[in-house]
Protein backbone atom coordinates (compact mmCIF):
# COMPACT_ATOMS: atom_id res chain seq x y z
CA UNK A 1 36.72 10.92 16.46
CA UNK A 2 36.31 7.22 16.91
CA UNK A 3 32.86 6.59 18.06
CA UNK A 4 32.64 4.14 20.58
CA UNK A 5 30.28 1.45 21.72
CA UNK A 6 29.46 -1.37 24.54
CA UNK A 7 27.52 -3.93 23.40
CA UNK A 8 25.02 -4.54 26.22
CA UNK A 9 24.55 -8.23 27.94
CA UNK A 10 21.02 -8.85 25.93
CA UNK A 11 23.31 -8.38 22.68
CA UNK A 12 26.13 -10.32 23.63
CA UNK A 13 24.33 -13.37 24.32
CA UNK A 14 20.98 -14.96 23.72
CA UNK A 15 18.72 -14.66 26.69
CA UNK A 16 15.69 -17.23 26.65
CA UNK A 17 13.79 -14.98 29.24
CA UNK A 18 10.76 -17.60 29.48
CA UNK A 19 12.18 -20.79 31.41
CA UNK A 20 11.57 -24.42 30.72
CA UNK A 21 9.29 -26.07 33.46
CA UNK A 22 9.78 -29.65 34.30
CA UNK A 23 9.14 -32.89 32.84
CA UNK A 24 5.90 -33.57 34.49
CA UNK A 25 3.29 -36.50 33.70
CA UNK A 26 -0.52 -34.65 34.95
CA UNK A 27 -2.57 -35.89 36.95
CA UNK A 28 -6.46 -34.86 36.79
CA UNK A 29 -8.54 -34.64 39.93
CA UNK A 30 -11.48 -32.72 38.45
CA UNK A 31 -14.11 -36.03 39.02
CA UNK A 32 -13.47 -35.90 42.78
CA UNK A 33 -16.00 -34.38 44.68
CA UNK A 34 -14.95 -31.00 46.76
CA UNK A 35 -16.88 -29.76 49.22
CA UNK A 36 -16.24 -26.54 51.20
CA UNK A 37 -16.28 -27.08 55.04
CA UNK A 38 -15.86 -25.06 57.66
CA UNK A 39 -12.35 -24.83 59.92
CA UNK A 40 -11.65 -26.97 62.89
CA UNK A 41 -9.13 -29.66 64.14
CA UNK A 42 -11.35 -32.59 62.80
CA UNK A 43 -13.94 -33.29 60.43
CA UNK A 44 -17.10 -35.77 61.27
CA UNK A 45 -19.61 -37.48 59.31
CA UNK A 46 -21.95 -40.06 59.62
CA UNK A 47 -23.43 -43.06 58.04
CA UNK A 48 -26.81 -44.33 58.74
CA UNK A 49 -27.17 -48.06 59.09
CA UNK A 50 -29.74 -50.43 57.83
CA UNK A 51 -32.38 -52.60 59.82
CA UNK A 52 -34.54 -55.46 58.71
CA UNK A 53 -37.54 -55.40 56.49
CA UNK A 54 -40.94 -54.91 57.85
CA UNK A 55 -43.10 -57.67 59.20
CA UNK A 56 -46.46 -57.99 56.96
CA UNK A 57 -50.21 -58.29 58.01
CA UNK A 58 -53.17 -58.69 56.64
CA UNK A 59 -54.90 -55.00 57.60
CA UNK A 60 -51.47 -53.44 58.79
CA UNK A 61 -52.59 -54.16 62.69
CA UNK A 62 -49.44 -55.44 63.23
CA UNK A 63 -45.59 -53.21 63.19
CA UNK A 64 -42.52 -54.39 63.28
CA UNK A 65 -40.47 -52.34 66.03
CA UNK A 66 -37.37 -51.05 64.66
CA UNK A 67 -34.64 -47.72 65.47
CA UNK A 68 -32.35 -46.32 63.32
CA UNK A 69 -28.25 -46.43 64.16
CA UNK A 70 -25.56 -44.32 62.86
CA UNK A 71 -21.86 -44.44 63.11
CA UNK A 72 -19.65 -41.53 63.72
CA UNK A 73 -15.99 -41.34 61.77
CA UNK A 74 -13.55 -38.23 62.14
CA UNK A 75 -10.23 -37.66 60.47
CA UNK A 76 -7.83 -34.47 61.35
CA UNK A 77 -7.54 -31.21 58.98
CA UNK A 78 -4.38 -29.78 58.12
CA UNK A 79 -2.29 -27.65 55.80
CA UNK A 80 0.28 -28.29 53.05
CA UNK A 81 1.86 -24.62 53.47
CA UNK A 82 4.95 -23.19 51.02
CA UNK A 83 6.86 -19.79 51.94
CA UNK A 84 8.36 -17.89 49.07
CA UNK A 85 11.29 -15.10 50.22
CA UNK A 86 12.85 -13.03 47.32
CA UNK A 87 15.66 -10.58 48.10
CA UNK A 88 14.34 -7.24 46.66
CA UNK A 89 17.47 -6.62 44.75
CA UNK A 90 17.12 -10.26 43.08
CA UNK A 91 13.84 -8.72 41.90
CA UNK A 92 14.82 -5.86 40.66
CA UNK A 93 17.94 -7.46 38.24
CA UNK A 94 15.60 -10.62 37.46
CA UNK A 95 12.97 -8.12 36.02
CA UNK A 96 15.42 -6.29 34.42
CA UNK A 97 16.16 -9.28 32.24
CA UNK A 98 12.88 -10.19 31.46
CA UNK A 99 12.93 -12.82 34.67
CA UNK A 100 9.31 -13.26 36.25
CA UNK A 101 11.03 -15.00 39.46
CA UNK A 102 7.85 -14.91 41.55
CA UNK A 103 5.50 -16.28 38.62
CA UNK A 104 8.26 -18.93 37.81
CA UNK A 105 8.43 -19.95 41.85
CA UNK A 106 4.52 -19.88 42.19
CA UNK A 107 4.14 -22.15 39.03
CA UNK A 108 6.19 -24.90 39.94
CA UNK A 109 5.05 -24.44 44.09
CA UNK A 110 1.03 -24.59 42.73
CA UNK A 111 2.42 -28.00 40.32
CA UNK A 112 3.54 -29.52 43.15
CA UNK A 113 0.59 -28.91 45.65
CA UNK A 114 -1.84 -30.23 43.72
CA UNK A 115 0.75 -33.42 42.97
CA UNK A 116 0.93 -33.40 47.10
CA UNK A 117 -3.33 -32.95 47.02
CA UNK A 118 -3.47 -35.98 44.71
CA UNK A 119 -1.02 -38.11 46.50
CA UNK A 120 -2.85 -37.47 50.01
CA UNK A 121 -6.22 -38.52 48.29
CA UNK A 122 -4.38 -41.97 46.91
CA UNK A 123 -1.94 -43.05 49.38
CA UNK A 124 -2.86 -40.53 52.79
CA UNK A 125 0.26 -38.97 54.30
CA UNK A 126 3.74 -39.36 54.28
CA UNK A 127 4.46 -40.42 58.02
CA UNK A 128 7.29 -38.40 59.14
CA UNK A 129 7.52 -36.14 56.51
CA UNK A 130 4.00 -35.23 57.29
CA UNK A 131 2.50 -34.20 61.15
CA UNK A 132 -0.76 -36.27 60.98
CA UNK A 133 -1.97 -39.16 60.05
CA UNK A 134 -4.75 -39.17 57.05
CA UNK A 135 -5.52 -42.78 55.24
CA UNK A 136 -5.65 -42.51 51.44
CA UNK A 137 -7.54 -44.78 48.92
CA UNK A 138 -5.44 -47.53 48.76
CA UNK A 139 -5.65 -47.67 52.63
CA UNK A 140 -9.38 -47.76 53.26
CA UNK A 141 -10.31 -49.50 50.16
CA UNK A 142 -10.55 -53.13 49.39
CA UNK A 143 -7.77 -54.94 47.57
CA UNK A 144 -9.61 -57.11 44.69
CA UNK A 145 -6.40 -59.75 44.78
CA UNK A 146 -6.56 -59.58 41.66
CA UNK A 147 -2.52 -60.21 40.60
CA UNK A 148 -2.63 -63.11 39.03
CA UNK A 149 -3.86 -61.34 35.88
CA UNK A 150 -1.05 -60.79 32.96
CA UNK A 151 -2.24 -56.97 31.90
CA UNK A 152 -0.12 -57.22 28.62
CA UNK A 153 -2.06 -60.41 27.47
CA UNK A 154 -5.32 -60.13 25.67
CA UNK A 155 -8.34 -60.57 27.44
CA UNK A 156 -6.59 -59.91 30.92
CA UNK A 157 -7.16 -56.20 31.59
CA UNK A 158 -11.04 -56.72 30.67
CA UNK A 159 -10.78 -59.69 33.53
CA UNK A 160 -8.70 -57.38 35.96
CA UNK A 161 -11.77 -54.40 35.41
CA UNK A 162 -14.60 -57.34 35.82
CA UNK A 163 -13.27 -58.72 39.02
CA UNK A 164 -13.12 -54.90 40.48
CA UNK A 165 -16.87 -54.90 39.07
CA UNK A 166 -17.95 -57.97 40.73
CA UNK A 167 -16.58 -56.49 44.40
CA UNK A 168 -18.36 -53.47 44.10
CA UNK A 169 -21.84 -55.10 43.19
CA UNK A 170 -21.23 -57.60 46.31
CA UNK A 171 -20.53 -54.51 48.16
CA UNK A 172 -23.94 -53.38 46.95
CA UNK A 173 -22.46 -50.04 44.55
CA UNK A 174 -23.91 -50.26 41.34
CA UNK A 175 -22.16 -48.45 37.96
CA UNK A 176 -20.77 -46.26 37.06
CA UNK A 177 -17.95 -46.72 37.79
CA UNK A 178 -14.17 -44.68 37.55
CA UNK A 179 -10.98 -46.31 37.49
CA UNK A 180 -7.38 -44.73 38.80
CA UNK A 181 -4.49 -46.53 37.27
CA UNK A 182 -0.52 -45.97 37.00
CA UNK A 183 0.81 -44.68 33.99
CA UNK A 184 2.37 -47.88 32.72
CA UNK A 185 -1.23 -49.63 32.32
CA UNK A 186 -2.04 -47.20 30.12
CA UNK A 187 -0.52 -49.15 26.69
CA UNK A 188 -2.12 -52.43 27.66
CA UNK A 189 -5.21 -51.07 28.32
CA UNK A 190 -5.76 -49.56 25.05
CA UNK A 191 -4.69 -52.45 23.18
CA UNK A 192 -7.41 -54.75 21.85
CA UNK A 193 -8.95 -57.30 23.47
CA UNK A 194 -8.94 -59.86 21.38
CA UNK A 195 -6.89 -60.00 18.18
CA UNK A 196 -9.50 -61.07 15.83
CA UNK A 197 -11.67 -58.07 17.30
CA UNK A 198 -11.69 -54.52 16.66
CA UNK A 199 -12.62 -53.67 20.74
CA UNK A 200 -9.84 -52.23 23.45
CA UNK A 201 -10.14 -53.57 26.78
CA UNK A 202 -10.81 -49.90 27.82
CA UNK A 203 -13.79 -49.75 25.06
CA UNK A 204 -15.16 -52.87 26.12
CA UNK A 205 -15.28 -52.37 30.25
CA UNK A 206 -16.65 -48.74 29.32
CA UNK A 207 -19.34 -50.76 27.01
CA UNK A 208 -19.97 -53.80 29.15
CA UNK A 209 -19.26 -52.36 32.82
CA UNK A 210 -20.09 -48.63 32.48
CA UNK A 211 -16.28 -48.02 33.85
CA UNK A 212 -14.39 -45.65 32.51
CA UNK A 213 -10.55 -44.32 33.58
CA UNK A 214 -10.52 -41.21 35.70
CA UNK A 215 -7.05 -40.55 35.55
CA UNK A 216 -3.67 -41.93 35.15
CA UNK A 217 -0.67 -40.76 37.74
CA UNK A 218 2.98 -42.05 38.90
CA UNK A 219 3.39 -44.50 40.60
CA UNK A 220 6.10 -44.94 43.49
CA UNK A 221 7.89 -43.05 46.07
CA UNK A 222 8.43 -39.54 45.75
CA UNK A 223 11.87 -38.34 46.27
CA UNK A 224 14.94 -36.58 44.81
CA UNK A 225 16.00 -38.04 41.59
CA UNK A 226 19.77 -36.93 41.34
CA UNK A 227 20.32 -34.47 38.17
CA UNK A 228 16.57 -33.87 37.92
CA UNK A 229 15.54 -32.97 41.55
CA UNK A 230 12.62 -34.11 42.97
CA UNK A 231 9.88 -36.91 41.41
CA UNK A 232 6.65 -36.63 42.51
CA UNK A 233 4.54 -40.32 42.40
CA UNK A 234 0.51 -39.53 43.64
CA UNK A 235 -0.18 -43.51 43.58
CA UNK A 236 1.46 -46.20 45.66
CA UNK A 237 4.59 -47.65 44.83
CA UNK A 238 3.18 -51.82 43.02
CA UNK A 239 3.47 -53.96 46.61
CA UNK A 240 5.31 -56.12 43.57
CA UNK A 241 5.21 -56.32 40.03
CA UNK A 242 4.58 -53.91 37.70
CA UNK A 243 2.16 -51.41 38.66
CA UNK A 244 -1.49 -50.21 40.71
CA UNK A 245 -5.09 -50.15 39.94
CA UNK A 246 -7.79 -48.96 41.63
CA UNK A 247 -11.97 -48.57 40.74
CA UNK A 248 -14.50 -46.56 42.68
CA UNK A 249 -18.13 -45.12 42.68
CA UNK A 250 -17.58 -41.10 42.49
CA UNK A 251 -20.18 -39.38 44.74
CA UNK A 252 -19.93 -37.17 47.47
CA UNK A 253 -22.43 -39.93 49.43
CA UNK A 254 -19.31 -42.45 49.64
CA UNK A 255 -15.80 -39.72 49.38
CA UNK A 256 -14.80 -35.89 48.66
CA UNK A 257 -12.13 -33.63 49.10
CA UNK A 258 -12.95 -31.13 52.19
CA UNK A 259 -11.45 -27.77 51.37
CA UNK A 260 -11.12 -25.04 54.23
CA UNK A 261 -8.77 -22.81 51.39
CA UNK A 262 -10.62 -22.20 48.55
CA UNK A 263 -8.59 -24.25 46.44
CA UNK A 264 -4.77 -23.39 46.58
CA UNK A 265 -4.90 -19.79 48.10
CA UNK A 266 -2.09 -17.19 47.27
CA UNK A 267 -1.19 -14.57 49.52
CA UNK A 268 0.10 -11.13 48.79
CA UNK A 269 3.87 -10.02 49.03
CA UNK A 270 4.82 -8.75 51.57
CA UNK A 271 8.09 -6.68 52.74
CA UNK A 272 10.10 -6.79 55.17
CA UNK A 273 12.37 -3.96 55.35
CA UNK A 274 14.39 -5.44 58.20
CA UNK A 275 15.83 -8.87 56.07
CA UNK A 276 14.93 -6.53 52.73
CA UNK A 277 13.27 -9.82 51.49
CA UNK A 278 9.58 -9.93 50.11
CA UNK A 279 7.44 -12.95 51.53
CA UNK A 280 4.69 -14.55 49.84
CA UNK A 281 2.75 -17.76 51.11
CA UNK A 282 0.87 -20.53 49.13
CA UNK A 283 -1.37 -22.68 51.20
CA UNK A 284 -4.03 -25.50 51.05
CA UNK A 285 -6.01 -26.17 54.31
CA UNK A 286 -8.85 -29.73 54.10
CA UNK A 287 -9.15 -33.59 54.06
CA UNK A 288 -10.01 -36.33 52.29
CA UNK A 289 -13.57 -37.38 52.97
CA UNK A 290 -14.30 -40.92 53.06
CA UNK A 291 -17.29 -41.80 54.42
CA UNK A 292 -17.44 -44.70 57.33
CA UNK A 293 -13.66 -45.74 56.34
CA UNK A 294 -11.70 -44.84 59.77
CA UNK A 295 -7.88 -44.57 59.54
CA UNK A 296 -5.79 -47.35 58.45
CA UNK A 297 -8.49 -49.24 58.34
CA UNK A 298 -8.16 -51.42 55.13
CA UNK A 299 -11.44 -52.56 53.24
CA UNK A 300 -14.14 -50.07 55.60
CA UNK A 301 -14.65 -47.92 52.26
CA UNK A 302 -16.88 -50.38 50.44
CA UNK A 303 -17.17 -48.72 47.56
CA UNK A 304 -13.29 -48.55 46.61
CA UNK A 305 -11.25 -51.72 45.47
CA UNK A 306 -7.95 -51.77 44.25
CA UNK A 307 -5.04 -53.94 43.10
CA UNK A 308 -1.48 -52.71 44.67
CA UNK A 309 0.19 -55.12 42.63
CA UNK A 310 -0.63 -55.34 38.59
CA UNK A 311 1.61 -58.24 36.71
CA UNK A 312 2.92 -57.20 33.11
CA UNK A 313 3.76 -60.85 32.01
């Protein structure tokens, strides 16, 4: 008797069961301030303004009459929501062959909200895409004009950082400070500045300035890159030129993230025996905080500055 035997799919072909995520340049937010705040259509703060010095005398007979002022700013809360439906028999094959298709679709969904977090703190939101409108950095913050500086020639980066430095001091925000930059500075930044020396610009600002990078990100406008699918770009696309720069005082006195979610919240799956499909939803709810800036409202947060326009050569 002829014994006979089906080779089963797994030994007929090689299976890689774990699957390749996407090319994806990070982006670090963990120097931003969060706060926890609690839900409502709007968020308010307020800044307290100065008045004049005091008026001496001799035995303190005489007071100088002053009142304090503050002013009120507001910006809208929302949600960046994602919902996840998985036919139950897709499940049930997919696990069979070693396919995690929830994990897979919750990995590259919580990749992509915090890209989507980091893009509303650095450019606000996407205007039609987007329901509201929420101002980002590079729309509240001061642009340094400083594009007449060639970041791939020595000395010019550590020129770039000192003219940033300069605006923030007149602004009256003292060091230290943290600098957001596009990817493509990165190289230029780190070479020396100055050939006979053995110092990098980003040594020497750290050294002279007490400003350091926060992070690097894309730069540009996110969208569907054909073959590849979609690109996502936190910072601004350059106004011209080459790429973006941007330098800041970090404390929760002058900007913050506002979080209603704790963090990016998960929810359970749930079943729905009349589609047969499992849901499960993935959902930030907060703001960007930045204190006495009002919307679209370019240079009223004082202690940002930024160049939209970095020149290479």
């Amino acid at each position: 008797m002829v014994n006979q035997y089906r080779l089963t799919t797994s030994e007929t072909q090689l299976i890689l069961n774990d699957s390749r995520i996407y090319a994806n340049l990070p982006v670090d937010l963990s120097w931003v301030p969060t706060r926890q705040i609690p839900d409502a259509y709007k968020a308010k703060d307020y800044e307290l303004k100065p008045f004049e010095p005091p008026a001496g005398s001799r035995l303190g007979e005489h007071a100088w009459g002053v009142t304090t002022s503050r002013t009120e700013t507001e910006r809208p809360i929302m949600s960046y929501r994602y919902q996840y439906s998985f036919n139950k028999s897709d499940l049930a094959i997919a696990r069979r062959n070693g396919y995690e298709m929830v994990v897979d679709a919750l990995a590259v969904g919580a990749q992509t909200m915090n890209k989507t977090i980091a893009s509303l703190l650095f450019k606000g939101t996407h205007i039609g895409r987007d329901r509201v409108n929420i101002s980002g950095m590079f729309d509240v913050g001061e642009d340094i004009n400083g594009s007449a500086y060639t970041w791939n020639t020595a000395a010019q980066p550590t020129l770039c950082v000192l003219e940033a430095v300069t605006d923030l001091l007149n602004n009256n925000y003292a060091p230290p400070y943290k600098m957001i930059m596009s990817w493509n500075l990165k190289p230029g930044f780190g070479a020396l500045h100055n050939a006979a020396g053995s110092v990098t610009h980003e040594q020497l600002a750290a050294q002279a300035y007490d400003a350091t990078v926060a992070t690097y990100a894309h730069a540009g406008d996110t969208a569907i890159t054909a073959g590849t699918g979609w690109v996502h770009y936190p910072l601004p696309a350059p106004t011209a030129d080459d790429g973006v720069f941007a330098m800041c005082q970090v404390s929760p006195e002058n900007f913050y993230i506002g979080q209603v979610s704790n963090g990016v919240e998960i929810s359970p799956l749930e079943f729905d025996p009349a589609t047969n499909m499992y849901r499960t939803f993935m959902e930030w709810r907060g703001t960007p905080v930045f204190r006495g800036a009002t919307t679209d409202s370019a240079g009223s947060a004082e202690y940002i500055v930024f160049e939209p326009a970095i020149n290479f050569a």
